[in-house]
N, C-alpha and C. Protein backbone atom coordinates (compact mmCIF):
# COMPACT_ATOMS: atom_id res chain seq x y z
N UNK A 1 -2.34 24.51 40.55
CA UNK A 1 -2.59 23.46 39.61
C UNK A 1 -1.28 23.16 38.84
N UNK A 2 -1.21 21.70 39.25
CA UNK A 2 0.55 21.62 38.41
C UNK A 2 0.12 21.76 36.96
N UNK A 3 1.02 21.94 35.98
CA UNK A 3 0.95 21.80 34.45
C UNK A 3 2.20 20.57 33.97
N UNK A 4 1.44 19.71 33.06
CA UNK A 4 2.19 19.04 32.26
C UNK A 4 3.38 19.09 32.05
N UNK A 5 4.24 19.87 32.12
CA UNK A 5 5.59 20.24 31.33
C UNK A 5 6.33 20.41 32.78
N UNK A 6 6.25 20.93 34.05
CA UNK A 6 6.82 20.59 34.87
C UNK A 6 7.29 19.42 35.53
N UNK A 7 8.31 19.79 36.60
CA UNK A 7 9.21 18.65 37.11
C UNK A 7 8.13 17.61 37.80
N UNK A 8 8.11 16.65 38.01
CA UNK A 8 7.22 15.85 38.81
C UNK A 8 7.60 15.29 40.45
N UNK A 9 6.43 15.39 40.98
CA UNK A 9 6.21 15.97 43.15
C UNK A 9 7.42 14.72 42.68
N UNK A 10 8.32 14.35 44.04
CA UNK A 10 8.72 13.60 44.60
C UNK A 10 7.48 12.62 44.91
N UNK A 11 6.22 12.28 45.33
CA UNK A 11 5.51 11.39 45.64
C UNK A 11 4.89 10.55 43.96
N UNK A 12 4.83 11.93 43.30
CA UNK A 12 4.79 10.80 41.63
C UNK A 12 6.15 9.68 41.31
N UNK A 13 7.13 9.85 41.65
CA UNK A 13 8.36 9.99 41.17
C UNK A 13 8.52 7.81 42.28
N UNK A 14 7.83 8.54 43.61
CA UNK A 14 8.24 7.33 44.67
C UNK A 14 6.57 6.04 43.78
N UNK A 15 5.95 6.98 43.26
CA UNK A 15 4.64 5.82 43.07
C UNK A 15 5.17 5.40 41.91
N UNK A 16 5.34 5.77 41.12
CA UNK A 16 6.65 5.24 39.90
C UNK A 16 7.23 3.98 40.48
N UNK A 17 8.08 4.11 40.72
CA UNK A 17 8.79 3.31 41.27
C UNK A 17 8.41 1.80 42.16
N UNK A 18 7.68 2.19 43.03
CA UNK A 18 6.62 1.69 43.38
C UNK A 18 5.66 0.69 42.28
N UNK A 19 5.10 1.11 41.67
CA UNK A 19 4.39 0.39 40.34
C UNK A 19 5.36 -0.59 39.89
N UNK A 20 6.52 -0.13 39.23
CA UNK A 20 7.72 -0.63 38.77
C UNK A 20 7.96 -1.84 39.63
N UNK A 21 7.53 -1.99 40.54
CA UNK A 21 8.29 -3.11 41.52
C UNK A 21 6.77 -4.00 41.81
N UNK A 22 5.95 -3.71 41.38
CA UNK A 22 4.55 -4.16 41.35
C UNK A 22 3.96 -4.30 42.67
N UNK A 23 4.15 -3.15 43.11
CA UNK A 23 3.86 -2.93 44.96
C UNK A 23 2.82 -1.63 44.47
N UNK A 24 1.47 -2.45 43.38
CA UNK A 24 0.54 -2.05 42.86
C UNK A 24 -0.58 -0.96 44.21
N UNK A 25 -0.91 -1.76 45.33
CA UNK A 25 -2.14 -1.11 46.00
C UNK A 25 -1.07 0.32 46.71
N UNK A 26 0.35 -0.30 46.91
CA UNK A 26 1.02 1.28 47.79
C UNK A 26 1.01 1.99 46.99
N UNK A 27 1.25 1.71 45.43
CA UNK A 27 1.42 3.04 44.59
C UNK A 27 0.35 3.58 44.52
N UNK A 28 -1.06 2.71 45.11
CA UNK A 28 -2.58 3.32 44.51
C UNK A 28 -2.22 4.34 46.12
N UNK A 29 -1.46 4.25 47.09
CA UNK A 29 -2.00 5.14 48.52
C UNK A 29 -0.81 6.29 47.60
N UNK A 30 -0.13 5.91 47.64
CA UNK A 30 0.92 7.04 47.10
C UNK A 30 0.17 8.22 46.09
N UNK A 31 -0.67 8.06 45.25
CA UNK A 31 -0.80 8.72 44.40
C UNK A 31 -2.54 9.18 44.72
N UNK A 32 -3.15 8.69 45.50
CA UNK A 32 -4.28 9.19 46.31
C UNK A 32 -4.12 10.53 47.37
N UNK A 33 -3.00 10.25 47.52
CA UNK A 33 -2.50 11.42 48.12
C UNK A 33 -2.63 12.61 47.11
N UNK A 34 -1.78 12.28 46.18
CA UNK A 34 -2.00 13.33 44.94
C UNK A 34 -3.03 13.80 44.44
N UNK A 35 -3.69 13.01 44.03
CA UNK A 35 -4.86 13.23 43.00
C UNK A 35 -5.97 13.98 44.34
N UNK A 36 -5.99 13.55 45.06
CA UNK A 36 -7.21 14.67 45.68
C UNK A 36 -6.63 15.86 45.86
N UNK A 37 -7.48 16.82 45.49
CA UNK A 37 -7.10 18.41 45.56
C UNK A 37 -6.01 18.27 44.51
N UNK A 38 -6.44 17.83 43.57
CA UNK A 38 -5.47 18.23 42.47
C UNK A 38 -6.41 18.69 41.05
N UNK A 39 -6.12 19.68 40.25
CA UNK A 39 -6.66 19.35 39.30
C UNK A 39 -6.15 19.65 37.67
N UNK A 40 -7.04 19.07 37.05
CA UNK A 40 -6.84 19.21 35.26
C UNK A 40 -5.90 18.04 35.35
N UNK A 41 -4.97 18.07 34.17
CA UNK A 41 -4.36 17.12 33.48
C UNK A 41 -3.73 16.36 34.67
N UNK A 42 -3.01 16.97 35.28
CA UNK A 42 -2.23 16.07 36.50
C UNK A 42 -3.16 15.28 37.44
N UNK A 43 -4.18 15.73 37.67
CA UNK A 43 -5.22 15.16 38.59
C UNK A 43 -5.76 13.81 37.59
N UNK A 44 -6.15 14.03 36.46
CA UNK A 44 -6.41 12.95 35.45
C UNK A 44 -5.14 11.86 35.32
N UNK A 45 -3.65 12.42 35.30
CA UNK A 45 -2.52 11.28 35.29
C UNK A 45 -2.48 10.72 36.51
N UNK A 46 -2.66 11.11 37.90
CA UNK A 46 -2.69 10.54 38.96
C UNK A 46 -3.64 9.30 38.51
N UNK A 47 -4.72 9.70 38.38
CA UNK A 47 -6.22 8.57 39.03
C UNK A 47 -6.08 8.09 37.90
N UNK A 48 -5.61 8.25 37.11
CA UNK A 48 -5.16 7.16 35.67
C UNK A 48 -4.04 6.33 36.12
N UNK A 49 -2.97 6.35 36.82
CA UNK A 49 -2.18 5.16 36.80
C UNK A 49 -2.22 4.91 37.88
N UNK A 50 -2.96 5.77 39.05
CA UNK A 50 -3.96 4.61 39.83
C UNK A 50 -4.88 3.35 40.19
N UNK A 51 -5.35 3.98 38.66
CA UNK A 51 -6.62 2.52 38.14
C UNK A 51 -5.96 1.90 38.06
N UNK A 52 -4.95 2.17 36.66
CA UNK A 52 -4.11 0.96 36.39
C UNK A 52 -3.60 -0.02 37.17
N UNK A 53 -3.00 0.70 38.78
CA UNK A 53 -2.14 0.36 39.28
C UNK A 53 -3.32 -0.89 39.98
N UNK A 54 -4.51 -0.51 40.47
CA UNK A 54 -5.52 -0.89 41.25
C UNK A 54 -5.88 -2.35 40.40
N UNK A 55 -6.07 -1.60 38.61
CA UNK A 55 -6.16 -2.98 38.08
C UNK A 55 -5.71 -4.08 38.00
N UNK A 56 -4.03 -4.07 38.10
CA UNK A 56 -2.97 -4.81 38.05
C UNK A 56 -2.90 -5.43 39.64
N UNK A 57 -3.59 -4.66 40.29
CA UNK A 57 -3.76 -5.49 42.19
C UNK A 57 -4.82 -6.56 41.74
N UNK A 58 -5.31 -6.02 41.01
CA UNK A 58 -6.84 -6.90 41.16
C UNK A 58 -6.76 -8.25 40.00
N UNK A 59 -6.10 -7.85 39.38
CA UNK A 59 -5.74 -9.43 38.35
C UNK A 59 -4.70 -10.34 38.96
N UNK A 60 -4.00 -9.55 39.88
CA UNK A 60 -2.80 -10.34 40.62
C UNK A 60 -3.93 -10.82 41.86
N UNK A 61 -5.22 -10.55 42.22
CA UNK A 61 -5.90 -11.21 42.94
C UNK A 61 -7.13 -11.91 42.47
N UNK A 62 -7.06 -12.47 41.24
CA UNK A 62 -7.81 -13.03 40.78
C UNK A 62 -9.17 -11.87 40.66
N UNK A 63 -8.95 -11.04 40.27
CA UNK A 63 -10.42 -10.29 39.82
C UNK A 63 -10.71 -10.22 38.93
N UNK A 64 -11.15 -11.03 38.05
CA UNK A 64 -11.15 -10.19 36.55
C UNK A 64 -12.10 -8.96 36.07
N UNK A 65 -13.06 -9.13 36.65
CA UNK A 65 -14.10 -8.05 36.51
C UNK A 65 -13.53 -6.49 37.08
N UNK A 66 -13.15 -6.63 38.07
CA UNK A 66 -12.22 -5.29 38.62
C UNK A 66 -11.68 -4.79 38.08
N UNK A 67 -10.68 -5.96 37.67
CA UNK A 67 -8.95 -5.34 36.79
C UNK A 67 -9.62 -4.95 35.33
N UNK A 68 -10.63 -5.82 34.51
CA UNK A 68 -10.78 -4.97 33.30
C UNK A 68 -11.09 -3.94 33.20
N UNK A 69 -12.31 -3.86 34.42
CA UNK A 69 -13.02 -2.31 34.34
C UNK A 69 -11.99 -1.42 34.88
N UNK A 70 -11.11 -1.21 35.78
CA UNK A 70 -10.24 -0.23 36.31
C UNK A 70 -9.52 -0.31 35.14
N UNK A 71 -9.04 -1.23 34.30
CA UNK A 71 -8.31 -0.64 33.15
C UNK A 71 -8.56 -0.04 31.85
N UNK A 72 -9.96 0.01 32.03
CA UNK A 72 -10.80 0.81 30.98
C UNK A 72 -11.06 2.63 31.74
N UNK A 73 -11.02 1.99 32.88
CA UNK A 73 -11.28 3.47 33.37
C UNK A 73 -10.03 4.13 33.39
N UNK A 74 -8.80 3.79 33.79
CA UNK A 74 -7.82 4.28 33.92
C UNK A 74 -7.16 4.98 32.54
N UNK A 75 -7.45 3.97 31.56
CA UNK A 75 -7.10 4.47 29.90
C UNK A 75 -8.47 5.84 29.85
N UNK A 76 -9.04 5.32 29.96
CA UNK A 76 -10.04 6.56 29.62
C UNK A 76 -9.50 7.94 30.03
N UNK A 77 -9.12 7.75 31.36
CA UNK A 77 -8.66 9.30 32.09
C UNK A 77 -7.54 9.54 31.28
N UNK A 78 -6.19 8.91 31.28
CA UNK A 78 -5.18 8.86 30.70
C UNK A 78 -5.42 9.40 29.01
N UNK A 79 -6.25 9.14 28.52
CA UNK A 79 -6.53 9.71 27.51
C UNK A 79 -6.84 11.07 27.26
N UNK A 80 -7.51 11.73 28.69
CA UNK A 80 -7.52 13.28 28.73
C UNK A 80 -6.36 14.12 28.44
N UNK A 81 -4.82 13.35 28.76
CA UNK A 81 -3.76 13.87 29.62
C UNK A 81 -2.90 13.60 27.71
N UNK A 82 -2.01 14.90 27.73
CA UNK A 82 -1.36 15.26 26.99
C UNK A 82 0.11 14.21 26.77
N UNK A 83 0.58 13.79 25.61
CA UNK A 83 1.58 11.79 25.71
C UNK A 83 2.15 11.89 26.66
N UNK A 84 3.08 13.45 26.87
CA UNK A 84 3.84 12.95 28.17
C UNK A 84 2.99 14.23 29.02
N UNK A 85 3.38 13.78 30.10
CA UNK A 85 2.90 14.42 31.62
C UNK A 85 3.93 14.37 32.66
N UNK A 86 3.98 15.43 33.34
CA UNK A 86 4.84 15.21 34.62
C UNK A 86 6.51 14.35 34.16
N UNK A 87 6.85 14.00 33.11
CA UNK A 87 8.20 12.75 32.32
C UNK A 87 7.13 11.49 32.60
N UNK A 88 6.21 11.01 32.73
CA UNK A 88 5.35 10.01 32.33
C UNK A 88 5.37 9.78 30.90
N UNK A 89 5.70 8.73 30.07
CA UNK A 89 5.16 8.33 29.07
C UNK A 89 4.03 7.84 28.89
N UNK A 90 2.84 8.83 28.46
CA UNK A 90 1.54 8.54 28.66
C UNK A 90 1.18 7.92 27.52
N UNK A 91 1.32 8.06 26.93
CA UNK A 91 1.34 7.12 25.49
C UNK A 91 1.41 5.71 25.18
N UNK A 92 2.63 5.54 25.86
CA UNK A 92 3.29 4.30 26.21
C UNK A 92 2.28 3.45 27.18
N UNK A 93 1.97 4.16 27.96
CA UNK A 93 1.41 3.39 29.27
C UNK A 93 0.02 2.86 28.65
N UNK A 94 -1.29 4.14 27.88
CA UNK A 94 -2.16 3.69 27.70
C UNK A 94 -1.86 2.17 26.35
N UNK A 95 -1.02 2.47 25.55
CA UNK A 95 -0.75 1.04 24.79
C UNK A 95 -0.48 0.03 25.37
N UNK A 96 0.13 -0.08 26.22
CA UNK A 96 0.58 -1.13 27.60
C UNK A 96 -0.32 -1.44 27.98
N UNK A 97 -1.44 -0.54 28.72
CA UNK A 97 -2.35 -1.17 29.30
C UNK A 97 -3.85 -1.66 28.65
N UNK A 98 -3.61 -1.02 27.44
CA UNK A 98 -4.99 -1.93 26.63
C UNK A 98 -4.38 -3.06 26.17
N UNK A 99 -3.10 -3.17 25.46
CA UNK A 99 -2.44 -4.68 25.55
C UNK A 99 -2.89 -6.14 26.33
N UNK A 100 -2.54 -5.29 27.54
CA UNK A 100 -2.73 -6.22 28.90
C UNK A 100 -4.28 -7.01 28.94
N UNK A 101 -4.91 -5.58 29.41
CA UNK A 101 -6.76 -5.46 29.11
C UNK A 101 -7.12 -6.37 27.95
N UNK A 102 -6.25 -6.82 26.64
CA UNK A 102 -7.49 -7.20 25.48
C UNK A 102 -7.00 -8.86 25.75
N UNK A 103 -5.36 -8.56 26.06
CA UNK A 103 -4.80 -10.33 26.17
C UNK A 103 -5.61 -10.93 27.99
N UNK A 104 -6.48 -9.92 28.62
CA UNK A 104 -6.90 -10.55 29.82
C UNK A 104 -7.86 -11.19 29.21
N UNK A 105 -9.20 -10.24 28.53
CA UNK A 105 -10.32 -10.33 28.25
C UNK A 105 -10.21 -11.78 27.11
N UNK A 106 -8.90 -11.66 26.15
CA UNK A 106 -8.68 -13.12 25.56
C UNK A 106 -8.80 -14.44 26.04
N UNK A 107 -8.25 -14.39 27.29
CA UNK A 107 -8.20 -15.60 28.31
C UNK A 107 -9.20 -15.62 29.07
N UNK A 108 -9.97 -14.94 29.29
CA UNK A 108 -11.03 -14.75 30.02
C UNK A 108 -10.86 -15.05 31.80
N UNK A 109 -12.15 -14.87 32.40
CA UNK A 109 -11.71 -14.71 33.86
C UNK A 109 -11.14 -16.65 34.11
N UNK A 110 -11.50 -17.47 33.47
CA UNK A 110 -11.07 -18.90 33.79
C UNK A 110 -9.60 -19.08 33.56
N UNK A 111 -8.77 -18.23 32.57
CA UNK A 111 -7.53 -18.53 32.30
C UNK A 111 -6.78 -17.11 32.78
N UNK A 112 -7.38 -16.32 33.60
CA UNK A 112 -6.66 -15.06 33.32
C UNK A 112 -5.53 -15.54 34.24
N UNK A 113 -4.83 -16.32 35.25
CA UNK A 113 -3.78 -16.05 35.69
C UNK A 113 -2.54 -16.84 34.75
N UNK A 114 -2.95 -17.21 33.66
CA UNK A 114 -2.12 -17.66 32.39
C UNK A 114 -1.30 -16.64 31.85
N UNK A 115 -2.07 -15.25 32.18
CA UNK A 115 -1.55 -14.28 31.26
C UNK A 115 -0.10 -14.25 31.39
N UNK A 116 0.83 -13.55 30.61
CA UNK A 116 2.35 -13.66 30.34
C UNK A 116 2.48 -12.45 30.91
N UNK A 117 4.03 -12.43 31.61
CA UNK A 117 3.81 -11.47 32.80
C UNK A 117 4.68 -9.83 31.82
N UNK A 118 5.08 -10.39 30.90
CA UNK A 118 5.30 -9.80 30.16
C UNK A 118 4.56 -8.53 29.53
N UNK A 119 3.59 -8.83 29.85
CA UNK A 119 2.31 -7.99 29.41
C UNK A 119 2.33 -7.01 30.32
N UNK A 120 2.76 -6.89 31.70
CA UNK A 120 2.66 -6.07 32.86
C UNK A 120 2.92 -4.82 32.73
N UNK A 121 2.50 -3.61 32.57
CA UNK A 121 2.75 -2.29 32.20
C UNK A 121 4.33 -2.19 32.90
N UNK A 122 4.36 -1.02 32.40
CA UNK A 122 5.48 -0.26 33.20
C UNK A 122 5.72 1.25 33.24
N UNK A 123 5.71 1.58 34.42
CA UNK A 123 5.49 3.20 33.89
C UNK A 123 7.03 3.84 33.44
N UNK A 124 6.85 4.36 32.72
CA UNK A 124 8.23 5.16 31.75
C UNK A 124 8.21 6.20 31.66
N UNK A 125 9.42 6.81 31.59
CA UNK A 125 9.80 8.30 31.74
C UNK A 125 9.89 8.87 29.72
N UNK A 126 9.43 9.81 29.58
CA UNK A 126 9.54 9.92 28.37
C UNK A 126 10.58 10.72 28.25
N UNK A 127 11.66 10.64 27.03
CA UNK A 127 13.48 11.41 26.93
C UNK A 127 12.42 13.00 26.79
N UNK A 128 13.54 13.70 27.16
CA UNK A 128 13.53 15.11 27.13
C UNK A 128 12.97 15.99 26.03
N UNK A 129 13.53 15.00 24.64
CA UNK A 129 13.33 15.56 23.31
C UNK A 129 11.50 14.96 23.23
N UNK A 130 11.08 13.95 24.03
CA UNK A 130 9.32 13.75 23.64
C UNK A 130 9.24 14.82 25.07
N UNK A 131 9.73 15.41 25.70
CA UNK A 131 8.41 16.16 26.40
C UNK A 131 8.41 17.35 25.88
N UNK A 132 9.61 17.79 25.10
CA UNK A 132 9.55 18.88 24.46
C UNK A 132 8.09 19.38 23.17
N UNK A 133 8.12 17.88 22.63
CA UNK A 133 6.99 17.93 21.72
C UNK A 133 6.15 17.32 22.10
N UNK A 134 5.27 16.70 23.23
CA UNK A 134 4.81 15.77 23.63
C UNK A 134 3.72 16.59 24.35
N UNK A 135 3.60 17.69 23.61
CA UNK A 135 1.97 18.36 24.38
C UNK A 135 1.01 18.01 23.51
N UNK A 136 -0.05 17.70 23.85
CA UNK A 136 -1.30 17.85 22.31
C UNK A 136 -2.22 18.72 22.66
């Protein structure tokens, strides 16, 4: 069972990146890999910026019903998981992604591809000095 405070797999590191470039559904295969047979906090950060990632497929395909609920689910898990994880800024991400989630639900499913792309999460590495204190 990985723990929080360690280095993060090379396959977190490529779904990162991945997300980052909004090549949303590969980062969801990338990190499916992970999250099964994984467990506790790391298993919860996987299938948390999975959703996300799944959500952000699904508003970029006109879903709105999908993308809100995967981004409620995804914050939810993400909320188990200690701010930083694995150099994830978990903190960061769940503010990002209820952002996104409240300015979708604003526009509703008739205007949601209005949204400002600006809003688009991003996953972030948290500096050295927050993972040091960044357990809860």
């Amino acid at each position: 069972m990985r723990r929080c405070d360690e280095t993060p797999p090379g396959q977190l590191l490529q779904a990162m990146r991945q997300f980052n470039a909004q090549e949303w559904f590969e980062c969801h295969e990338t990190l499916e890999d992970l999250w099964i047979g994984e467990e506790g906090e790391a298993r919860s950060l996987f299938q948390g910026i999975l959703q996300i990632a799944i959500a952000l497929h699904h508003w970029r395909n006109g879903n709105y019903v999908g993308a809100v609920s995967l981004f409620n689910g995804g914050v939810k898990l993400l909320s188990q998981v200690p701010e930083t994880c694995l150099w994830v800024d978990v903190t960061r991400l769940i503010a990002d992604a209820t952002r996104m989630r409240v300015a979708l639900e604003d526009l509703g499913k008739e205007r949601m591809s209005e949204l400002d792309s600006a809003l688009i999460p991003r996953l972030r590495t948290a500096n050295a000095e927050n993972s040091e204190s960044g357990k809860s």
